[in-house]
Protein backbone atom coordinates (compact mmCIF):
# COMPACT_ATOMS: atom_id res chain seq x y z
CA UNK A 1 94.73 -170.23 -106.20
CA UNK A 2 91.62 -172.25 -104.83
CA UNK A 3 91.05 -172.48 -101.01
CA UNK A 4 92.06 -175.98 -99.84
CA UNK A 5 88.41 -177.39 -98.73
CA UNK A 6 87.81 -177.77 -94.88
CA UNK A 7 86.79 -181.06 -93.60
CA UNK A 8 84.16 -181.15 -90.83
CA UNK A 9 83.82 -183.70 -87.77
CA UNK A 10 80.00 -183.61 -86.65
CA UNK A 11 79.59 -184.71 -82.82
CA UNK A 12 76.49 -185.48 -81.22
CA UNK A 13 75.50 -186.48 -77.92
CA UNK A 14 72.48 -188.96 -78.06
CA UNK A 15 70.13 -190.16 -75.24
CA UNK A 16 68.62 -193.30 -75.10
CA UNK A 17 65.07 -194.23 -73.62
CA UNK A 18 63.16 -197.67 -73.28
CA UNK A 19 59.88 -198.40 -74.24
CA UNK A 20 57.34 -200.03 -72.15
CA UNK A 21 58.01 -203.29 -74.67
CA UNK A 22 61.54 -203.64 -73.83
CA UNK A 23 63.25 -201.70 -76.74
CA UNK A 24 65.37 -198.82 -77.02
CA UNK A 25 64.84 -195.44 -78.78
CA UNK A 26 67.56 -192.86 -79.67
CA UNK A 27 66.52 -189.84 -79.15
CA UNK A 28 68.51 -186.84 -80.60
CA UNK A 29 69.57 -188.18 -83.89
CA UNK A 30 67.09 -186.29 -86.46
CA UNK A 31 67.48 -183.08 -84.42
CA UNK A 32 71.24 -182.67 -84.17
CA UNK A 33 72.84 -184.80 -87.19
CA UNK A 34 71.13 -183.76 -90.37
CA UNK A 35 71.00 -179.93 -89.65
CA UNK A 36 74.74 -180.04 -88.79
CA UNK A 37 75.23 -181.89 -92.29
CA UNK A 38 73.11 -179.59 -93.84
CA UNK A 39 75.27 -176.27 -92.25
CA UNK A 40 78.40 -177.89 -93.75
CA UNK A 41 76.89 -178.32 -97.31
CA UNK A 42 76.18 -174.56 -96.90
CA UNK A 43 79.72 -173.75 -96.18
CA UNK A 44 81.12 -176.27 -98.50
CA UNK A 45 82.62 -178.08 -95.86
CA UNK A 46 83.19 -182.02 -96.62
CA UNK A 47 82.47 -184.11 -93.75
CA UNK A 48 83.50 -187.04 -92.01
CA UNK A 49 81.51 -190.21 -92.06
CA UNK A 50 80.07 -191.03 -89.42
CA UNK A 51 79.37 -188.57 -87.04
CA UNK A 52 81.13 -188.69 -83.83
CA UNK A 53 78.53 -190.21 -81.35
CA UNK A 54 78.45 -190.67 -77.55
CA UNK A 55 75.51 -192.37 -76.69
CA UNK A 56 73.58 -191.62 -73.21
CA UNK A 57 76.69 -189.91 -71.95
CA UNK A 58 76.35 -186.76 -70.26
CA UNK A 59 78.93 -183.74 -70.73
CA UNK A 60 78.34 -183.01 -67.41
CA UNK A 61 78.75 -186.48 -65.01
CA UNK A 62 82.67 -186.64 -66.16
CA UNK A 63 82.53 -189.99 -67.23
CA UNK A 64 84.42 -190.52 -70.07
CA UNK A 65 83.27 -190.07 -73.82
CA UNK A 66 85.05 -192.41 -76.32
CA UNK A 67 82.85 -190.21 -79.47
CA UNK A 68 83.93 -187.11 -78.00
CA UNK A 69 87.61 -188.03 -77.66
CA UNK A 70 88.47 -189.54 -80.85
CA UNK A 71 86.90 -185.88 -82.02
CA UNK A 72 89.81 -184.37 -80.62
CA UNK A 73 92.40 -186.84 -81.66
CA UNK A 74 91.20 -186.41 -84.80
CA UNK A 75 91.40 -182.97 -84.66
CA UNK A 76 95.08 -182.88 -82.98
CA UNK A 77 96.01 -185.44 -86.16
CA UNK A 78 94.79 -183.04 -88.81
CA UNK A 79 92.05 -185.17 -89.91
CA UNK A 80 89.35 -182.07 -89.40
CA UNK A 81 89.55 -178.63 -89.34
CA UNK A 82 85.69 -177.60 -88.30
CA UNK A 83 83.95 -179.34 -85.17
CA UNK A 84 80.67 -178.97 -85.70
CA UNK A 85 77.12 -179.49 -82.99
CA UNK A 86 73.88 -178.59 -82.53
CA UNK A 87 74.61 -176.66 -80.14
CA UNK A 88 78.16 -176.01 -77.66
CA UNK A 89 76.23 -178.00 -75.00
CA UNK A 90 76.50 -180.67 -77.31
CA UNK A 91 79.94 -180.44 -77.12
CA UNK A 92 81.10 -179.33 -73.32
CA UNK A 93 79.09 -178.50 -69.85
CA UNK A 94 82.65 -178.38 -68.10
CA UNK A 95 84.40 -175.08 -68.09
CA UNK A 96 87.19 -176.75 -68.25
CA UNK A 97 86.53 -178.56 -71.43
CA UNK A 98 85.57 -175.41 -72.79
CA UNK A 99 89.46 -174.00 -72.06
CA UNK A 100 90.49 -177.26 -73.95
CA UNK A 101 88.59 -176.54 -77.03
CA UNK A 102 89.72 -172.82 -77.05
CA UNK A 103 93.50 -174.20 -76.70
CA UNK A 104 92.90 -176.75 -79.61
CA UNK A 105 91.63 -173.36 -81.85
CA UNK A 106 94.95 -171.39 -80.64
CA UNK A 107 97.28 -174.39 -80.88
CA UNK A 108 96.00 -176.19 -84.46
CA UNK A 109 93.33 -173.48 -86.03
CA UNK A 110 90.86 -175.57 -85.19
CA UNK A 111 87.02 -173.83 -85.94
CA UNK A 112 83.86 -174.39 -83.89
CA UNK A 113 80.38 -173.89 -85.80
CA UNK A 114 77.33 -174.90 -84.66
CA UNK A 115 73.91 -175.24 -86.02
CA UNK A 116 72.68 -172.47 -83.37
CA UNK A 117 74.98 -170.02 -83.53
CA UNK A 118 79.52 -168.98 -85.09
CA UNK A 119 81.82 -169.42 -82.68
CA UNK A 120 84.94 -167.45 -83.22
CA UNK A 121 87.28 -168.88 -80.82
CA UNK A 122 90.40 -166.82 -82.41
CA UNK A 123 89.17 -163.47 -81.23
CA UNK A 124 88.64 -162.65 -77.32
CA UNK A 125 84.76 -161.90 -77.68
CA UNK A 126 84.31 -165.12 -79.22
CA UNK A 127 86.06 -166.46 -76.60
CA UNK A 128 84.39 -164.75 -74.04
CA UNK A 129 81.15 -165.55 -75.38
CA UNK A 130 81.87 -169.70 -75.41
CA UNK A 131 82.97 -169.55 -72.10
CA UNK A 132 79.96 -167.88 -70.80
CA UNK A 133 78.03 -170.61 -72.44
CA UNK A 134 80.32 -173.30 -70.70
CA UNK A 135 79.93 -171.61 -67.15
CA UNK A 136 75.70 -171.43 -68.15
CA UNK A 137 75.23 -175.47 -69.16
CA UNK A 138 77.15 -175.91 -66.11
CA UNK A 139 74.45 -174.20 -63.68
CA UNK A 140 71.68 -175.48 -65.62
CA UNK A 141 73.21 -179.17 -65.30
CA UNK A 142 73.47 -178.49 -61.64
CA UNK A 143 70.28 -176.73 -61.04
CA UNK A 144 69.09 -179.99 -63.08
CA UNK A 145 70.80 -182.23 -60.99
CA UNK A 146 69.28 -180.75 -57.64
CA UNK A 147 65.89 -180.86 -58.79
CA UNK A 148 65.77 -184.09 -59.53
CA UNK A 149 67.43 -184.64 -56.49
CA UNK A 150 64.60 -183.12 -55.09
CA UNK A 151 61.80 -184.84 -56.54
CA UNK A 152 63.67 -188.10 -56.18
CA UNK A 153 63.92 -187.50 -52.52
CA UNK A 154 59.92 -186.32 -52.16
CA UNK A 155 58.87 -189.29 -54.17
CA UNK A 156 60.70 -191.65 -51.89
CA UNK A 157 59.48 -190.02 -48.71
CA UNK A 158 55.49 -190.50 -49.93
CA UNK A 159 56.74 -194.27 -50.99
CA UNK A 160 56.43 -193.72 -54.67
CA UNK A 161 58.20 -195.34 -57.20
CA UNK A 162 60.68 -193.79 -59.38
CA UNK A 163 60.70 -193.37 -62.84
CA UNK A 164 62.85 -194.80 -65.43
CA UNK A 165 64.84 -198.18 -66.10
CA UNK A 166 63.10 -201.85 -66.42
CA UNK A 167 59.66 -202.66 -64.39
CA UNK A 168 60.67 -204.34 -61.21
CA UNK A 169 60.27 -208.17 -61.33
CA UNK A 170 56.37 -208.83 -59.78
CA UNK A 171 54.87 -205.08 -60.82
CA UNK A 172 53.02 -204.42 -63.83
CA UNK A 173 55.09 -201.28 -65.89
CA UNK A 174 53.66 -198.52 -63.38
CA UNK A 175 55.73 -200.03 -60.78
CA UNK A 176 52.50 -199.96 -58.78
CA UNK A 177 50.48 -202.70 -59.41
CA UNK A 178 51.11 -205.96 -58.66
CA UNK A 179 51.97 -208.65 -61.88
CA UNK A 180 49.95 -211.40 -59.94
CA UNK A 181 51.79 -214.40 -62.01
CA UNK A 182 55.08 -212.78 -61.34
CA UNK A 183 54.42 -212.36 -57.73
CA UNK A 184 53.37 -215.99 -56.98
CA UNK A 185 56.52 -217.06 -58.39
CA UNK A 186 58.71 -215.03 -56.19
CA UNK A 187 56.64 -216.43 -53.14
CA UNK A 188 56.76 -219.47 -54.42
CA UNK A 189 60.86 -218.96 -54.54
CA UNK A 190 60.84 -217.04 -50.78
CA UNK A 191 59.53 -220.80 -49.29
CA UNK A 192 61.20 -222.72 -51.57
CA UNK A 193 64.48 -221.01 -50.01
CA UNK A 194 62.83 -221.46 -46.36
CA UNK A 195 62.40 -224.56 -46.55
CA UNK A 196 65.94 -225.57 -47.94
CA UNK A 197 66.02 -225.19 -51.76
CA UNK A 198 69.25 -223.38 -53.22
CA UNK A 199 68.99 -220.51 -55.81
CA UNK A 200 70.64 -222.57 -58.29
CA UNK A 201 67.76 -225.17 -58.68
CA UNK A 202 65.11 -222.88 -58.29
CA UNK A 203 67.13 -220.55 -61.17
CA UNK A 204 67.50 -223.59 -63.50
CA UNK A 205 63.43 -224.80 -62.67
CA UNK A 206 62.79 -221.21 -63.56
CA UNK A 207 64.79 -221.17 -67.01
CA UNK A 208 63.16 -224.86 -67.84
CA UNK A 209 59.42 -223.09 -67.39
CA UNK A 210 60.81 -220.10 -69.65
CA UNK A 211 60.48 -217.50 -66.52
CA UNK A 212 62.65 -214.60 -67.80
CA UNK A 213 63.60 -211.02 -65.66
CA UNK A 214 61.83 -207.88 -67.01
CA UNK A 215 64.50 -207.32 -69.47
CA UNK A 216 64.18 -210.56 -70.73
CA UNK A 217 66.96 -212.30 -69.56
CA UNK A 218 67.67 -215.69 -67.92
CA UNK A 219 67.42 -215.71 -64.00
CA UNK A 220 70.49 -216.47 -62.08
CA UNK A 221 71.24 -216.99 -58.40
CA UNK A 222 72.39 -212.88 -58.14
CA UNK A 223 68.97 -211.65 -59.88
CA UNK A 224 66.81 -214.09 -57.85
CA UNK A 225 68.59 -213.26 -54.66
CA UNK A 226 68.04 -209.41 -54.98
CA UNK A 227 64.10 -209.75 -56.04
CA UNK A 228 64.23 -211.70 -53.00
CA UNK A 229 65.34 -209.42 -50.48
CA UNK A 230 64.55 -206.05 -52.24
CA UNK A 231 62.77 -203.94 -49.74
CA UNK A 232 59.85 -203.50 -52.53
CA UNK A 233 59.11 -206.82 -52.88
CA UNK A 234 57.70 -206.68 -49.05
CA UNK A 235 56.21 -203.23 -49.53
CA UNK A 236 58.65 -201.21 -48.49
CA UNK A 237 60.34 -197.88 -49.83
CA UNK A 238 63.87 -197.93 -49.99
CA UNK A 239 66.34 -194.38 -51.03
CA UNK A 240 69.40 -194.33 -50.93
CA UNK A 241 69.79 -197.65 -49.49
CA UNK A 242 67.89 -197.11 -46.54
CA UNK A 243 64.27 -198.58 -46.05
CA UNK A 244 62.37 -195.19 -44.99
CA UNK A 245 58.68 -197.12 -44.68
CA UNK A 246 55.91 -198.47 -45.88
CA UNK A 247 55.72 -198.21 -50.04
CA UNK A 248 52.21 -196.95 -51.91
CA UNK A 249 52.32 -200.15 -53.85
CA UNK A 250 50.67 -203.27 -51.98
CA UNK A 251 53.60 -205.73 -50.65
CA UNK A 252 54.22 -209.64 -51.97
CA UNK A 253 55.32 -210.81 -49.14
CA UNK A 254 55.44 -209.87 -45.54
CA UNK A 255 58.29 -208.18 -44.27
CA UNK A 256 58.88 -211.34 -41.49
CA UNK A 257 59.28 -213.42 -44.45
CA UNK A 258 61.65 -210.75 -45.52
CA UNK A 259 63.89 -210.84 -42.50
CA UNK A 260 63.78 -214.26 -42.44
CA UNK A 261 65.26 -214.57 -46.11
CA UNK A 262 67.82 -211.67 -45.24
CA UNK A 263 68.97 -213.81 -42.10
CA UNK A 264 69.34 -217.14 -43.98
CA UNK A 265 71.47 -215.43 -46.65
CA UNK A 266 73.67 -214.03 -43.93
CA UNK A 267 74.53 -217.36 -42.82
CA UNK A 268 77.78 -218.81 -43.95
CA UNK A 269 76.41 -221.63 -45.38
CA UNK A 270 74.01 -219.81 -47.29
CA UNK A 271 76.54 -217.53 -49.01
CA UNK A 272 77.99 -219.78 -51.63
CA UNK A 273 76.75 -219.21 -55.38
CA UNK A 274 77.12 -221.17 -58.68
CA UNK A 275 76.67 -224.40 -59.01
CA UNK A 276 74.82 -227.20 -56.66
CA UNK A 277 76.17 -229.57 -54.66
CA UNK A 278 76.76 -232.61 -55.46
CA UNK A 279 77.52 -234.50 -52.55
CA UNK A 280 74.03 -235.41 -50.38
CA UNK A 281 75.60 -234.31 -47.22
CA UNK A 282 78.48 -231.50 -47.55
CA UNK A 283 77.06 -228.47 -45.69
CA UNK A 284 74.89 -230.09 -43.08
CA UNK A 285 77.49 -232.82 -41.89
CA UNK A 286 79.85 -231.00 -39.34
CA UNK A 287 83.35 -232.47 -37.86
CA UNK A 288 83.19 -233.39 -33.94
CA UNK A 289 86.47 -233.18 -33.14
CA UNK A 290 86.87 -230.92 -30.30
CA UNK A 291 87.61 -227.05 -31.32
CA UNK A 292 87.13 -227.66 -34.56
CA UNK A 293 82.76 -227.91 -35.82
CA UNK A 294 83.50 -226.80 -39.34
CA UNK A 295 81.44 -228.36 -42.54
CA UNK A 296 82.67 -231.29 -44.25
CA UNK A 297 83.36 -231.52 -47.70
CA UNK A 298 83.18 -233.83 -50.72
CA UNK A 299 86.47 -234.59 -51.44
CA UNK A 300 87.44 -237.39 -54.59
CA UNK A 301 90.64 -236.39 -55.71
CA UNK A 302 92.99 -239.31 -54.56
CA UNK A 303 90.61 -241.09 -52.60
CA UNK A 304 89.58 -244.76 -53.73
CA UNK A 305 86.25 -243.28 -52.81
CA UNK A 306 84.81 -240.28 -52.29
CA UNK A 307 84.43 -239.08 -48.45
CA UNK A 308 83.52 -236.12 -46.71
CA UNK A 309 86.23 -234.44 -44.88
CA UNK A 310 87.14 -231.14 -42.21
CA UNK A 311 89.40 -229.72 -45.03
CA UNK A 312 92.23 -227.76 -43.93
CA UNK A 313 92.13 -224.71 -46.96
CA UNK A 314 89.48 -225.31 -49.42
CA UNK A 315 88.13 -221.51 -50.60
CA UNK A 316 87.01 -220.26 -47.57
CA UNK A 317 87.16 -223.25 -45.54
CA UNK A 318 89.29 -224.00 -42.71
CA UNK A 319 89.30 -226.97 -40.65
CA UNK A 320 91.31 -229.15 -38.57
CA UNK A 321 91.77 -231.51 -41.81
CA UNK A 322 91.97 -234.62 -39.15
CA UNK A 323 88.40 -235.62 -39.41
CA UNK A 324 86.65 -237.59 -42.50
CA UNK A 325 84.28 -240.73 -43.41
CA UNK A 326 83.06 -242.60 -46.23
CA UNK A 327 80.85 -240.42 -48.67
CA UNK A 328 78.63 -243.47 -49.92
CA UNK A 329 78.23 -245.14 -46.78
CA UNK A 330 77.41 -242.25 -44.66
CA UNK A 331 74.78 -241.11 -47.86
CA UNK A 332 73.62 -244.76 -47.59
CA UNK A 333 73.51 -244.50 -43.44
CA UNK A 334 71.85 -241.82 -43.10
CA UNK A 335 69.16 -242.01 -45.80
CA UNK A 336 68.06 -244.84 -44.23
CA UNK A 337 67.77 -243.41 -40.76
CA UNK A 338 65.71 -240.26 -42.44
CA UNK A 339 63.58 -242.55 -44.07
CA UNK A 340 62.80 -245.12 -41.43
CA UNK A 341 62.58 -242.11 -38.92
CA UNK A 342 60.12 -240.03 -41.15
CA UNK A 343 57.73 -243.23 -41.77
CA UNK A 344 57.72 -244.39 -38.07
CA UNK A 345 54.37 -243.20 -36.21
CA UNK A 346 56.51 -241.60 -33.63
CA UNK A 347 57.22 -238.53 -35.40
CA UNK A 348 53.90 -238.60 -37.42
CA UNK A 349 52.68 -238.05 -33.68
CA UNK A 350 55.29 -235.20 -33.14
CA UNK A 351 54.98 -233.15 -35.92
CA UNK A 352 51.21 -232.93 -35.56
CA UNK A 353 51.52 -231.94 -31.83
CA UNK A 354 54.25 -229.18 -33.05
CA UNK A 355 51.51 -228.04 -35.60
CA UNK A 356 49.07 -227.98 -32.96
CA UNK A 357 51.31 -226.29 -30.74
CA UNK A 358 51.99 -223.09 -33.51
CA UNK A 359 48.43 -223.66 -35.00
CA UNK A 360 47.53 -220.69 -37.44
CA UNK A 361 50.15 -218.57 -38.09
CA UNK A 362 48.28 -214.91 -39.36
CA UNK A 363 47.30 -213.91 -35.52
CA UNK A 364 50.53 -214.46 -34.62
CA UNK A 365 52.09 -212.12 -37.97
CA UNK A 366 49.59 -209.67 -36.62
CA UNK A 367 50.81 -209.44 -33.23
CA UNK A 368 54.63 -209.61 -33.84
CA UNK A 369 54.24 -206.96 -36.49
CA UNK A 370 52.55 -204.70 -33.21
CA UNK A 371 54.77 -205.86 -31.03
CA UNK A 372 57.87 -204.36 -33.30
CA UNK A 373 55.43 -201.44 -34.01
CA UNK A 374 55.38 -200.84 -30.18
CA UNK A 375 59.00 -201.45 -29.89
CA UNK A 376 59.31 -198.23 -32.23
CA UNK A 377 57.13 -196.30 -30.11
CA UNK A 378 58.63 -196.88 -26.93
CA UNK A 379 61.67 -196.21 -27.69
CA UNK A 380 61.02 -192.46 -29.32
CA UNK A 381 59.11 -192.35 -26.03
CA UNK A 382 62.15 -192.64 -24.00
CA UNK A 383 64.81 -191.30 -26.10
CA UNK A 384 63.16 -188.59 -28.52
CA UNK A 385 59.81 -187.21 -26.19
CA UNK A 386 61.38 -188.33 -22.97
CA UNK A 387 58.05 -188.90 -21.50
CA UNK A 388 58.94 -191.77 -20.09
CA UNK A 389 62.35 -192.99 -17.37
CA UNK A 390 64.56 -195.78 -18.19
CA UNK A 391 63.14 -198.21 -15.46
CA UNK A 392 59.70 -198.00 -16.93
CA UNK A 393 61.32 -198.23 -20.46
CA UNK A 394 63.97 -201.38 -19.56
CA UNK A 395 60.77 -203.03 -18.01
CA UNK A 396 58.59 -202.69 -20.77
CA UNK A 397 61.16 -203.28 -23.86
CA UNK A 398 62.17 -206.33 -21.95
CA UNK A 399 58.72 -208.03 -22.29
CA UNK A 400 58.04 -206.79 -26.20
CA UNK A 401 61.81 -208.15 -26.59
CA UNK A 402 60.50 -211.67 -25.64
CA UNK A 403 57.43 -211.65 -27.34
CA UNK A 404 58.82 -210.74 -30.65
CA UNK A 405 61.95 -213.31 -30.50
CA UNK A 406 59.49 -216.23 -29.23
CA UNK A 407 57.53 -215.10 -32.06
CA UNK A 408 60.20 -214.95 -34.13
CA UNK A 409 61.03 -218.38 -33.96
CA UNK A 410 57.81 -219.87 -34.03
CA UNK A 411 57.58 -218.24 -37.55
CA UNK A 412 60.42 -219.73 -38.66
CA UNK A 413 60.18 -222.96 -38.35
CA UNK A 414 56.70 -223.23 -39.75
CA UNK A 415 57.83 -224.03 -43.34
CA UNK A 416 59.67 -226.72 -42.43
CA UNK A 417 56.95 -228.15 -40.26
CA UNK A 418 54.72 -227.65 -43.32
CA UNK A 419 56.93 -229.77 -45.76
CA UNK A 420 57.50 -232.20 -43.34
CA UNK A 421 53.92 -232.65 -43.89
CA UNK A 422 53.34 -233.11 -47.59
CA UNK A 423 56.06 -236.01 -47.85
CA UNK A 424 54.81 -239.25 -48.25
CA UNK A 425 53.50 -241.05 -44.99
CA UNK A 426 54.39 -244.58 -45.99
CA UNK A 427 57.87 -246.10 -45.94
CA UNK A 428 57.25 -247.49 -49.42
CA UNK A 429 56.30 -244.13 -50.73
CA UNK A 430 59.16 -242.94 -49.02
CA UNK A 431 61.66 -244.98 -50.65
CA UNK A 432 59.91 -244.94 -54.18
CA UNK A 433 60.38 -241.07 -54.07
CA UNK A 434 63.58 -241.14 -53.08
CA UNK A 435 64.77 -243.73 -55.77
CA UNK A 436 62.79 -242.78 -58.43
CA UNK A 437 61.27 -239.27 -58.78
CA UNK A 438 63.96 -236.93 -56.28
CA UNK A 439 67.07 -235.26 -57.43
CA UNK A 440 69.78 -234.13 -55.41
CA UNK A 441 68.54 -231.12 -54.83
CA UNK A 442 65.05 -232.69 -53.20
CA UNK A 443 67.18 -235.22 -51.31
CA UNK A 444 69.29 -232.41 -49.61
CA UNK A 445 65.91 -230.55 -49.09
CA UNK A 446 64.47 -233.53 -47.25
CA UNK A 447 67.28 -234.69 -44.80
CA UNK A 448 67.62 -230.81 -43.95
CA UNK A 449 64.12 -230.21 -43.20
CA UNK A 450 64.22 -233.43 -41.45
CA UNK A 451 68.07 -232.80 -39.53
CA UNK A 452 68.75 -229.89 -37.84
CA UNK A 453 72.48 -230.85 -37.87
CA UNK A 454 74.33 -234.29 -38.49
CA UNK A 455 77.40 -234.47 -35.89
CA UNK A 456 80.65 -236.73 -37.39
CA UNK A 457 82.64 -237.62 -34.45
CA UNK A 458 86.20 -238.75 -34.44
CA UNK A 459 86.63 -242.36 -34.61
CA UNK A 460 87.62 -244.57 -32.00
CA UNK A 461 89.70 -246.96 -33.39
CA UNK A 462 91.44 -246.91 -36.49
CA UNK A 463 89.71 -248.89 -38.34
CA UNK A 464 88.75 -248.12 -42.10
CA UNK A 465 85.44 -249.34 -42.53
CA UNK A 466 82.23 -247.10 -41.55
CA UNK A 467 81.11 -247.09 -37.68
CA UNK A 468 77.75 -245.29 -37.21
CA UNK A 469 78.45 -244.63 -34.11
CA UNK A 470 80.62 -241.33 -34.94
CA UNK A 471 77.50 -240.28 -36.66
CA UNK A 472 75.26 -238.02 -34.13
CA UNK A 473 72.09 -236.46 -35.34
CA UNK A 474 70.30 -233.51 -34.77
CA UNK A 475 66.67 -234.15 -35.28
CA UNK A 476 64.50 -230.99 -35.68
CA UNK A 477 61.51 -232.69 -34.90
């Protein structure tokens, strides 16, 4: 009587790698599939189409291997008799694994061949010998593993890039070299944010002008706010999510403008995402009510018209839910006050003596970027050489401390004074703009470059129509 014929499962374990274009490569296919089809024609073995595949899945990192598994179901279902690999390090770098393909031999006569080398796992040499193998692609994956480790770590302490995945957003494929087009975008997106912009609209001008990320996608407010803040982006070297220094690739931006990005996203108003606003005045306009100085809100639902209002439970927001006013008039109120205010020769006269007063900005970089150097210094001096006593260390850390936060705040409000600057002198320009060429989003950008805060006190008589008088502003200028 003929031998039944032996069907034969072929797994292999493929990498992937990108090109500098963008696409993907498999590597592995040609060397591991077609000799283990070839091996089975030899034996007479029919085989299962298509091979079992796991793509850029190690054996050894644990995660789990859909290709691999189905292998084994099919093999505990009858559907194969043969597993067959390029090699057993195809198959397993786990001894453990290896124990579960020797118990799926014993338990349903399961064989292992591979294009390399028989592997009788029904005797206790063949057994012996697949384990070794198992317990020898374990050390190499580990010795692996620490190397890289290794060279991962050295590369980040000289403030090298490493190697692999997409080009960083700004840097040419080298991760060295700075994309010049690329990088006067993201500065162009670092004071756009400064100066009062959200993500959102700078995401959506982005997608309009067909600005994609490396890997070709559209920008959203997550993607833009990383490039923002990543430590590269102001030339520094980050590992293991600590910045270690300065980088060997030249920086975008400064680090100050950095910090300053890293502390306006840490504000609470500044940590929403999605969508814009779309009431003028929700975020800036606070409630007065005493206790209470929470944002107001649009609110429409059940309202004749809309208002903004201290919500009690709205997402994240909790206010005293007693204070509110007329959206539309308030809008109407106060666009008028920015506008008349912003066209009056009063603050014309003010902002130019505040520019005059911070006047050019790069000496004072240079010294703040000292100053924090210093601040370094001194303090290894005291608490690592201990050359130096705590008097003489309080003393001097207490005058760099000054320096730095006066400088500090000088820096920070120079965007604003600089917008404040390009707007239109004129009232009539003034009111053309806003009617005619400004969205919401350059509205809102406007009255908060132009308010520091907007105040809505509680009223003092209950009336329902508008009083301006609840409405106190903070003028930053």
């Amino acid at each position: 009587m003929a031998k039944p014929q032996l069907t034969a499962g072929i797994y292999a374990r493929i990498s992937y790698v990108r090109r500098e274009d963008g696409t993907q490569e498999r590597l592995g296919v040609e060397r591991q599939v077609p000799p283990c089809r070839e091996l089975a024609r030899r034996k007479g073995w029919a085989v299962i189409e298509p091979a079992y595949e796991d793509n850029d899945l190690s054996a050894f990192s644990g995660k789990r291997r859909p290709g691999y598994e189905q292998l084994l179901a099919d093999a505990k279902a009858g559907r194969i008799n043969i597993i067959v690999a390029w090699h057993a390090d195809r198959l397993t770098r786990q001894p453990t694994e290896n124990e579960a393909l020797i118990e799926l031999a014993e338990r349903y006569g399961i064989q292992l061949a591979t294009v390399t080398g028989e592997h009788d796992l029904a005797t206790p040499s063949g057994r012996l010998h697949f384990r070794m193998l198992g317990s020898i692609a374990r050390y190499e994956s580990e010795h692996r593993a620490e190397r890289l480790r290794l060279k991962f770590d050295e590369l980040a302490r000289a403030g090298l890039p490493k190697g692999g995945g997409y080009r960083p957003f700004g840097f040419e494929a080298d991760k060295l070299t700075v994309n010049e087009t690329e990088a006067a975008l993201l500065r162009e997106a670092a004071q756009r944010v400064l100066a009062g912009d959200g993500l959102y609209a700078i995401t959506g001008d982005w997608e309009a002008r067909g600005i994609v990320t490396p890997a070709g996608n559209v920008w959203n407010t997550t993607s833009l706010r990383r490039a923002l803040l990543a430590p590269r982006t102001a030339g520094l070297r980050e590992h293991h999510d600590q910045v270690l220094g300065p980088a060997a690739w030249p920086a975008i931006f400064d680090e100050m403008t950095r910090k300053r990005l890293l502390e306006l996203f840490a504000r609470d108003d500044r940590k929403r995402q999605g969508r814009p606003r779309t009431y003028l005045l929700s975020g800036l306009a606070t409630c007065g009510r005493e206790g209470c100085g929470r944002p107001l809100v649009g609110a429409s639902a059940g309202a004749k018209r809309p208002k903004y209002a201290c919500r009690k439970t709205v997402g994240s927001h909790f206010g005293c839910g007693r204070t509110w006013i007329d959206a539309p008039a308030l809008d109407s109120y106060v666009t008028e006050m920015v506008i008349t205010t912003l066209s009056s020769p009063g603050f014309a006269e003010a902002l130019q003596a505040r520019l005059n007063w911070d006047g050019d900005t790069s000496a004072l970089t240079i010294q703040h970027d000292a100053d924090k150097r210093a601040l370094a210094e001194l303090t290894r001096d005291r608490y690592v050489r201990r050359i130096i006593e705590e008097p003489e260390y309080l003393a001097a850390r207490s005058e760099l401390d000054a320096r730095i936060v006066d400088a500090e705040e000088m820096l920070a409000r120079q965007p604003q004074t600089r917008f404040l600057v390009a707007l239109p002198k004129s009232e009539r320009e003034l009111r053309t703009a806003w009617q005619e060429r400004w969205g919401l989003d350059e509205k809102r950008r406007v009255v908060r470059m132009a308010l520091r805060g907007l105040v809505i006190n509680p009223p003092k008589r209950s009336l329902p129509r508008f009083d301006p008088d609840r409405v106190e502003p903070d003028w930053r200028v």
